[in-house]
Protein backbone atom coordinates (compact mmCIF):
# COMPACT_ATOMS: atom_id res chain seq x y z
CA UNK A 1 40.35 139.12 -2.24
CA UNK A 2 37.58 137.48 -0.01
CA UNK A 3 38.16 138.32 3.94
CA UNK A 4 39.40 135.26 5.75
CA UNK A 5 36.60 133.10 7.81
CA UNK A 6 35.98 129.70 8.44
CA UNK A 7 34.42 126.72 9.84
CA UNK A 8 36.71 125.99 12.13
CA UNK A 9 36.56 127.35 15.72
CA UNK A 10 39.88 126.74 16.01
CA UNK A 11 41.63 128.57 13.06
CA UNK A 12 43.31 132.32 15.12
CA UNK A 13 46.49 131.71 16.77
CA UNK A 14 46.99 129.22 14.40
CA UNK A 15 50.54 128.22 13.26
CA UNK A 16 52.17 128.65 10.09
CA UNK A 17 52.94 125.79 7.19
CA UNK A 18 55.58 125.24 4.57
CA UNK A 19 52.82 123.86 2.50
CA UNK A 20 48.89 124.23 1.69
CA UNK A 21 47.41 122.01 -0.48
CA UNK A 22 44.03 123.23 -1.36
CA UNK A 23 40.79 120.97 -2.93
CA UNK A 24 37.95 123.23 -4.25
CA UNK A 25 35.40 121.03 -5.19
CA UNK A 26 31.69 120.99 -6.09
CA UNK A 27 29.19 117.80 -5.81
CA UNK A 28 32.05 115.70 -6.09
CA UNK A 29 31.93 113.73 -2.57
CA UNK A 30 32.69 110.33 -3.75
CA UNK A 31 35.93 111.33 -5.99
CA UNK A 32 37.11 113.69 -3.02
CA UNK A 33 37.16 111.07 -0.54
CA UNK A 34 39.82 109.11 -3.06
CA UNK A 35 41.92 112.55 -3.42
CA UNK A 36 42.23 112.92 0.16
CA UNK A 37 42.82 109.81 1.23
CA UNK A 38 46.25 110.10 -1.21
CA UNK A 39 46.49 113.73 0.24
CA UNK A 40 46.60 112.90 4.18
CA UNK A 41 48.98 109.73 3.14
CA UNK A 42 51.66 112.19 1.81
CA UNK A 43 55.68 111.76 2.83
CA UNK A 44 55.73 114.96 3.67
CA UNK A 45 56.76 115.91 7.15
CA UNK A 46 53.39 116.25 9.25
CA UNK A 47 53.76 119.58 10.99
CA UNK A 48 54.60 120.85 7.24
CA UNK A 49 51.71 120.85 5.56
CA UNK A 50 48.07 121.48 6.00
CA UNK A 51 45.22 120.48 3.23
CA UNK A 52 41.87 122.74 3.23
CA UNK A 53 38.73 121.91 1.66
CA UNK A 54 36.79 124.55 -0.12
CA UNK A 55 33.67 123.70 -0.54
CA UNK A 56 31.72 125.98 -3.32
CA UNK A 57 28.16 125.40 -2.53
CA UNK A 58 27.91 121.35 -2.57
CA UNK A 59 24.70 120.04 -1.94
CA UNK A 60 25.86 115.89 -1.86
CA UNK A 61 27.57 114.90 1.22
CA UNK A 62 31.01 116.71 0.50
CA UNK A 63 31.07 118.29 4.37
CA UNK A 64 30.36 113.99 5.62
CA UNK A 65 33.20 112.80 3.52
CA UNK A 66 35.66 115.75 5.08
CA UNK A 67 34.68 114.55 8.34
CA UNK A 68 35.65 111.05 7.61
CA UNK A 69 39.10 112.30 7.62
CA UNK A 70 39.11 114.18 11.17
CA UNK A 71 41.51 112.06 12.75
CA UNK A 72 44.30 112.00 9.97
CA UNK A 73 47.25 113.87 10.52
CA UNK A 74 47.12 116.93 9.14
CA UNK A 75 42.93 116.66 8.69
CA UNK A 76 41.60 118.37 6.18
CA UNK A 77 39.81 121.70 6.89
CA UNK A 78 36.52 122.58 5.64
CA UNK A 79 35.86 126.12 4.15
CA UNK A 80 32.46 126.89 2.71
CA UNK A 81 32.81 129.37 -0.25
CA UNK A 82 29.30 130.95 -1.00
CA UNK A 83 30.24 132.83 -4.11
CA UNK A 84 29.84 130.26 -6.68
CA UNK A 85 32.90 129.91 -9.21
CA UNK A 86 36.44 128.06 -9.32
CA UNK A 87 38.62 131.08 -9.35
CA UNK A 88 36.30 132.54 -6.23
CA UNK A 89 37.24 129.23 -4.36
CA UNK A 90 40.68 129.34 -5.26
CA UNK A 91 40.52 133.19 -4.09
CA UNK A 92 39.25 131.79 -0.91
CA UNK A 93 42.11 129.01 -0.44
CA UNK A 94 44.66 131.90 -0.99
CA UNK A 95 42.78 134.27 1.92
CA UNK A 96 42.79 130.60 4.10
CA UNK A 97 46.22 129.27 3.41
CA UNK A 98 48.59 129.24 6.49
CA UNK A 99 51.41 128.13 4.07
CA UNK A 100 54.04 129.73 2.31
CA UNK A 101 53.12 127.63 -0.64
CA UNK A 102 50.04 127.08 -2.01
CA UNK A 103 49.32 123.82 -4.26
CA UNK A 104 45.91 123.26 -6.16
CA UNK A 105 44.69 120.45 -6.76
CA UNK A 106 40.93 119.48 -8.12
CA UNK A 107 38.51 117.18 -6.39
CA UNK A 108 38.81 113.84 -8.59
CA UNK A 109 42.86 113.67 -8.68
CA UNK A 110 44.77 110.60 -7.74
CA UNK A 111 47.90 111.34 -5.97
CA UNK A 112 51.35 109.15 -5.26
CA UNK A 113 52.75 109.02 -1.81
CA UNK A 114 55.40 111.55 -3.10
CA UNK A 115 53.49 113.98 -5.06
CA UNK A 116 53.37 116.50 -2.48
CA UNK A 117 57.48 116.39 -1.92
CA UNK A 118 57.70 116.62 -5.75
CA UNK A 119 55.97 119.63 -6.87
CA UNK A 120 56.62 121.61 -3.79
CA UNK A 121 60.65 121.55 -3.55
CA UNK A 122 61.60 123.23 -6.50
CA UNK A 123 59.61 126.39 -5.15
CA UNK A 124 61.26 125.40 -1.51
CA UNK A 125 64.80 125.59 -2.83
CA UNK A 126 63.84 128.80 -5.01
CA UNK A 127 65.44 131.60 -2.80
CA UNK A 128 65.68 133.62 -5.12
CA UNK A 129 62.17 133.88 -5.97
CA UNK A 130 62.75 133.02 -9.59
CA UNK A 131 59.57 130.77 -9.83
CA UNK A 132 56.49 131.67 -10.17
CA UNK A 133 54.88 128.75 -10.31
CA UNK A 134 55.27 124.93 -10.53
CA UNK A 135 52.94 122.73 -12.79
CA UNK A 136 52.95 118.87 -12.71
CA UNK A 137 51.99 116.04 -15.11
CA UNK A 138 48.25 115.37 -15.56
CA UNK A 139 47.50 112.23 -17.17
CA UNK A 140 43.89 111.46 -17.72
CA UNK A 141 42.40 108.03 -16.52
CA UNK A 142 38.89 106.86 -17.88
CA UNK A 143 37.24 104.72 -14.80
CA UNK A 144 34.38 103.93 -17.38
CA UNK A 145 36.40 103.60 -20.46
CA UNK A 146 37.24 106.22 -23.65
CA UNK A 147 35.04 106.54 -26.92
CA UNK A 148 37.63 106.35 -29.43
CA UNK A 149 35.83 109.78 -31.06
CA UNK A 150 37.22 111.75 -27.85
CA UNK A 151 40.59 110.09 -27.54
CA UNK A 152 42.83 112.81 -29.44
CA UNK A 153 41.78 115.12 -26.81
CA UNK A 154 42.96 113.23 -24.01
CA UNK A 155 46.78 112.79 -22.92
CA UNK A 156 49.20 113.62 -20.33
CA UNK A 157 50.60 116.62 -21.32
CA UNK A 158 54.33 115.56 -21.67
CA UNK A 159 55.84 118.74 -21.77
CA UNK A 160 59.34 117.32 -20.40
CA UNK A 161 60.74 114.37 -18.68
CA UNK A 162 61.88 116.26 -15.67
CA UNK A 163 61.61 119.13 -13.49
CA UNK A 164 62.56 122.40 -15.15
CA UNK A 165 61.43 125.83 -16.41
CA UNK A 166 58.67 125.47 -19.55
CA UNK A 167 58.93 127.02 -22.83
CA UNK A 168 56.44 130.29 -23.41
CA UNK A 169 54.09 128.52 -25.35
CA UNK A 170 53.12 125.92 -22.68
CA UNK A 171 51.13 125.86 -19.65
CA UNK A 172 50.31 123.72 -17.02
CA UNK A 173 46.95 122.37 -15.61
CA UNK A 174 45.42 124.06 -13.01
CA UNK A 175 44.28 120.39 -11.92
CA UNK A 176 47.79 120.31 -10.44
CA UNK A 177 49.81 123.72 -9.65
CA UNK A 178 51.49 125.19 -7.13
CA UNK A 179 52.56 128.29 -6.65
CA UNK A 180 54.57 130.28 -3.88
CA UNK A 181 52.35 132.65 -1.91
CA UNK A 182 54.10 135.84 -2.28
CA UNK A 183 52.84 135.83 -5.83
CA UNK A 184 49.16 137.20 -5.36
CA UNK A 185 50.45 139.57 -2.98
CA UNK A 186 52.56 140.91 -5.75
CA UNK A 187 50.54 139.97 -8.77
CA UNK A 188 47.32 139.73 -6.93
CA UNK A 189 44.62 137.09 -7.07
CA UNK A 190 42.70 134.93 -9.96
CA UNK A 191 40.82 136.39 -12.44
CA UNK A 192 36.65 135.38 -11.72
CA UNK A 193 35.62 136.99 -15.02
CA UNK A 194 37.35 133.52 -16.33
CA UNK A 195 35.44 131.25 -13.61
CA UNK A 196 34.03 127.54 -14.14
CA UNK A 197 30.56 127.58 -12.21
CA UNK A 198 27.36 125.23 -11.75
CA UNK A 199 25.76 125.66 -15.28
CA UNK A 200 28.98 126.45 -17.30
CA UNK A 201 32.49 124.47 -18.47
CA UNK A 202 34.06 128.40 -18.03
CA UNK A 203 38.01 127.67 -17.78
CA UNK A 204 41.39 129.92 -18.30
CA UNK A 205 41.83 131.38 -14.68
CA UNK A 206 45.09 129.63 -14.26
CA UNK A 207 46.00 130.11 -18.11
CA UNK A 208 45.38 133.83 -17.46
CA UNK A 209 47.19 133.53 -13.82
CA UNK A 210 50.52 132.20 -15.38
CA UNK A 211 50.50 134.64 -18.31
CA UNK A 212 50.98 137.26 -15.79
CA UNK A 213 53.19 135.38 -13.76
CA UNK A 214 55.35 135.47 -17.00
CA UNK A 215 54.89 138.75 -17.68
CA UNK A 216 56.21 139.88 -14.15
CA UNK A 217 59.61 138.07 -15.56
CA UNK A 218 59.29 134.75 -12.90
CA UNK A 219 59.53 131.35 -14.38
CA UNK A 220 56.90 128.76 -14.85
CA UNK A 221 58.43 125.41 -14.42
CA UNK A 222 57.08 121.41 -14.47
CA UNK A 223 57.42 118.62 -12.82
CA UNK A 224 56.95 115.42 -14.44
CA UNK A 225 57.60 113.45 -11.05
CA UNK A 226 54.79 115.27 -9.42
CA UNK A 227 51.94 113.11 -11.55
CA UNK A 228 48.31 112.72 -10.62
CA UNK A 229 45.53 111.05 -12.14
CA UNK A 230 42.63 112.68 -13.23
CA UNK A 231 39.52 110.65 -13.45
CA UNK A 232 37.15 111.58 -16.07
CA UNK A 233 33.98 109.75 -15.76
CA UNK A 234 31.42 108.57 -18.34
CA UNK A 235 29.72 111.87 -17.80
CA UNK A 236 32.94 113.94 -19.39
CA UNK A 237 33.03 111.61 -22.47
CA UNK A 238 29.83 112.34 -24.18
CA UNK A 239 28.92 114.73 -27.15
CA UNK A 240 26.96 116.69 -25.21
CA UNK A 241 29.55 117.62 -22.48
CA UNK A 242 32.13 117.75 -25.20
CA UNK A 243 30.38 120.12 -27.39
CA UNK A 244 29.37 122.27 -24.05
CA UNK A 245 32.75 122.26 -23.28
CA UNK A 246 34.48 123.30 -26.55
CA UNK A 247 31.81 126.12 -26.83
CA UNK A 248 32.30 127.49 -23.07
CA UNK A 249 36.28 127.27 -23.62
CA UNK A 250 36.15 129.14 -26.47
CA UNK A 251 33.71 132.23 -25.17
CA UNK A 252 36.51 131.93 -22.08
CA UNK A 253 39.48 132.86 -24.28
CA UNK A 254 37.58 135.68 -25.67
CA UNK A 255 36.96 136.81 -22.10
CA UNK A 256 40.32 136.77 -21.55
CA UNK A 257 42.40 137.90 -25.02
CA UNK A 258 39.70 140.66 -24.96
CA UNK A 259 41.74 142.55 -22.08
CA UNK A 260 44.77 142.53 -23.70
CA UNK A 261 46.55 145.04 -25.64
CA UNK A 262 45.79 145.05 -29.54
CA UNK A 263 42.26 142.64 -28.90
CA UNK A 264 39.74 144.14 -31.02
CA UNK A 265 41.92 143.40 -34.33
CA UNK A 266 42.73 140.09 -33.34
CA UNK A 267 39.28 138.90 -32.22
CA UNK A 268 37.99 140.34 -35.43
CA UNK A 269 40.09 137.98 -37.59
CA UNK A 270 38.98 135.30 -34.98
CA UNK A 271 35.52 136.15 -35.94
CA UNK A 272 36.05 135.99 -39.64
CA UNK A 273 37.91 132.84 -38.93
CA UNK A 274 35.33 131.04 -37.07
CA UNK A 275 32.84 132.16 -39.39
CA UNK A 276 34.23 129.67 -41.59
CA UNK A 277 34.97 127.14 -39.88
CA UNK A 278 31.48 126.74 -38.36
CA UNK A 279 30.58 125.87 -42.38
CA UNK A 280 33.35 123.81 -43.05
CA UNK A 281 32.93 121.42 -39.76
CA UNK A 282 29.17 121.23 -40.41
CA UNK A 283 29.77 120.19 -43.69
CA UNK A 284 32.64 117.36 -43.03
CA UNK A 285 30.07 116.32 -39.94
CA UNK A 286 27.34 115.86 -42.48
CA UNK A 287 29.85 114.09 -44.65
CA UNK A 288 30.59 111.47 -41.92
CA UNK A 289 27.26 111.20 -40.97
CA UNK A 290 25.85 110.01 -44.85
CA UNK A 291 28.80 107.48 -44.70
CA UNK A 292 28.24 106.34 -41.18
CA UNK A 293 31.15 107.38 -39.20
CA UNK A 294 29.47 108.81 -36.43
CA UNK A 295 32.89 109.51 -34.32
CA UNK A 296 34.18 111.52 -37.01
CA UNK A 297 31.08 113.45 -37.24
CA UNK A 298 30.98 114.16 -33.63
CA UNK A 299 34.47 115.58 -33.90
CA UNK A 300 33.32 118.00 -36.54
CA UNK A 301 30.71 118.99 -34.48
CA UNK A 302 32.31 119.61 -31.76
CA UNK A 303 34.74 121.77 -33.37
CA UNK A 304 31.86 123.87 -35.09
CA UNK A 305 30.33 124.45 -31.45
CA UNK A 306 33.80 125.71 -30.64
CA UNK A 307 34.06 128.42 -33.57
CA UNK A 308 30.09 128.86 -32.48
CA UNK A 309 31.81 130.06 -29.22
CA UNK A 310 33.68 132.38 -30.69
CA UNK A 311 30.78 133.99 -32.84
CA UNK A 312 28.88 134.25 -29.80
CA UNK A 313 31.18 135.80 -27.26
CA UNK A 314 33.46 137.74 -29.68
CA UNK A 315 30.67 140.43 -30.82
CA UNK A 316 29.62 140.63 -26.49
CA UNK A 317 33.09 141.58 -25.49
CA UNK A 318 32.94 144.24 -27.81
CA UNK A 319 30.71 145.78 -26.12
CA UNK A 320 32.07 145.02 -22.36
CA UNK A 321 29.78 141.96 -21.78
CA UNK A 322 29.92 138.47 -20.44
């Protein structure tokens, strides 16, 4: 885990916090300022909470729009996070955090006066340390408006009305978690292999992070109170961030099944698997192109790039690589 440092002169001595909420965020200045104006409006006890900023090497006016909020009470404080990478920042919240509970958020949420209050008590009242973490609703807002060709891949995840433990075959967004800190002392802290960086759509560091919370026998619960918004501009609608996207998340799974017991049989069926599907979604693409659907031959497309991620990171993590 990174050493702690930071900007501010003002940081040893300091006191301790129920709650960190912590915004890593990259070139994202104008949808920060939104997610931390909702952050420093919180009903949440003052003296309880404290928000950080890391920032992982922005170079738009990201520090600026943290200064805007130096008078608000708590004001955020800016880190700067060199090594470039989500799961690095996060790393570096974890080594900042004064709080016994540490809640993620990402850089373009929009929060409700209560959000804070609602995905933090359950791991407040947990005593018994039976939680491991606490997820909470993400539903997807489109500032710019939704293609109908990438709607089916947008929605709030719904896994229940209320705040409880999840089944074993869902997991939350890391868009809006929490977890308690005494977790990556015991279980230690995110995975980087798995990192999102400038130049790649790299996710799973949470996925992976919960899957060992299970393992360790803790709970994973959700919140559907504790809802944010999560703008997705024009930019995350196209085909070409779609089809970057589906190919990165795929070569991230492999990255990440490939360190688990019984992976080179299982990625080998993957392999034959994709292997067929890259034919059979280039084939319904060209189908829907001749008869001009061009939405439905996007979505083909973009499902072939995804089996193309698999054929291209399945035959490197055979031999150890990246």
């Amino acid at each position: 885990m990174p050493q702690a440092q930071t900007d501010n002169p003002g940081f040893c001595g300091a006191k301790t916090f129920k709650v960190t909420v912590a915004i890593p965020t990259y070139n994202r200045g104008d949808f920060l300022r939104q997610t931390l104006a909702g952050i420093v409006a919180q009903q949440f006890p003052r003296d309880h909470f404290e928000v950080l900023v890391i920032d992982n090497n922005s170079t738009d006016h990201t520090r600026a729009v943290v200064g805007e909020f130096q008078d608000a009470q708590p004001a955020p404080r800016y880190i700067h996070e060199p090594q470039q990478g989500l799961d690095y920042a996060r790393n570096r919240a974890i080594a900042e955090a004064r709080g016994e509970i540490l809640v993620f958020g990402d850089d373009d949420i929009l929060v409700q006066p209560d959000w804070l209050a609602q995905i933090a008590v359950p791991l407040m009242a947990d005593h018994e340390r039976r939680i491991g973490a606490v997820g909470g609703e993400v539903i997807p807002v489109f500032p710019d408006g939704l293609p109908d060709w990438v709607r089916e891949w947008h929605a709030p995840l719904g896994f229940r009305r209320d705040t409880g433990p999840l089944e074993p075959r869902h997991s939350p967004m890391g868009a809006n978690l929490a977890f308690p800190k005494w977790v990556f002392s015991q279980l230690g802290a995110f995975h980087t292999a798995l990192d999102r960086a400038a130049g790649n759509y790299f996710s799973g560091g949470d996925s992976e992070m919960i899957r060992r919370i299970r393992h360790a026998g803790l709970e994973v619960w959700f919140s559907a109170a504790a809802a944010v918004k999560h703008q997705m501009p024009a930019s995350r609608t196209t085909f070409r961030y779609a089809s970057r996207h589906a190919f990165d998340s795929a070569r991230s799974r492999v990255i990440d099944r490939a360190g688990q017991p019984g992976a080179h049989s299982y990625l080998a069926g993957r392999f034959l698997a994709n292997l067929a599907k890259v034919g059979g979604f280039s084939v319904v693409a060209l189908l829907n192109a001749v008869i001009f659907r061009p939405g439905e031959a996007k979505k083909a497309l973009v499902r072939a790039w995804r089996s193309c991620g698999y054929l291209y990171q399945i035959p490197r993590s055979f031999f150890g690589k990246v």
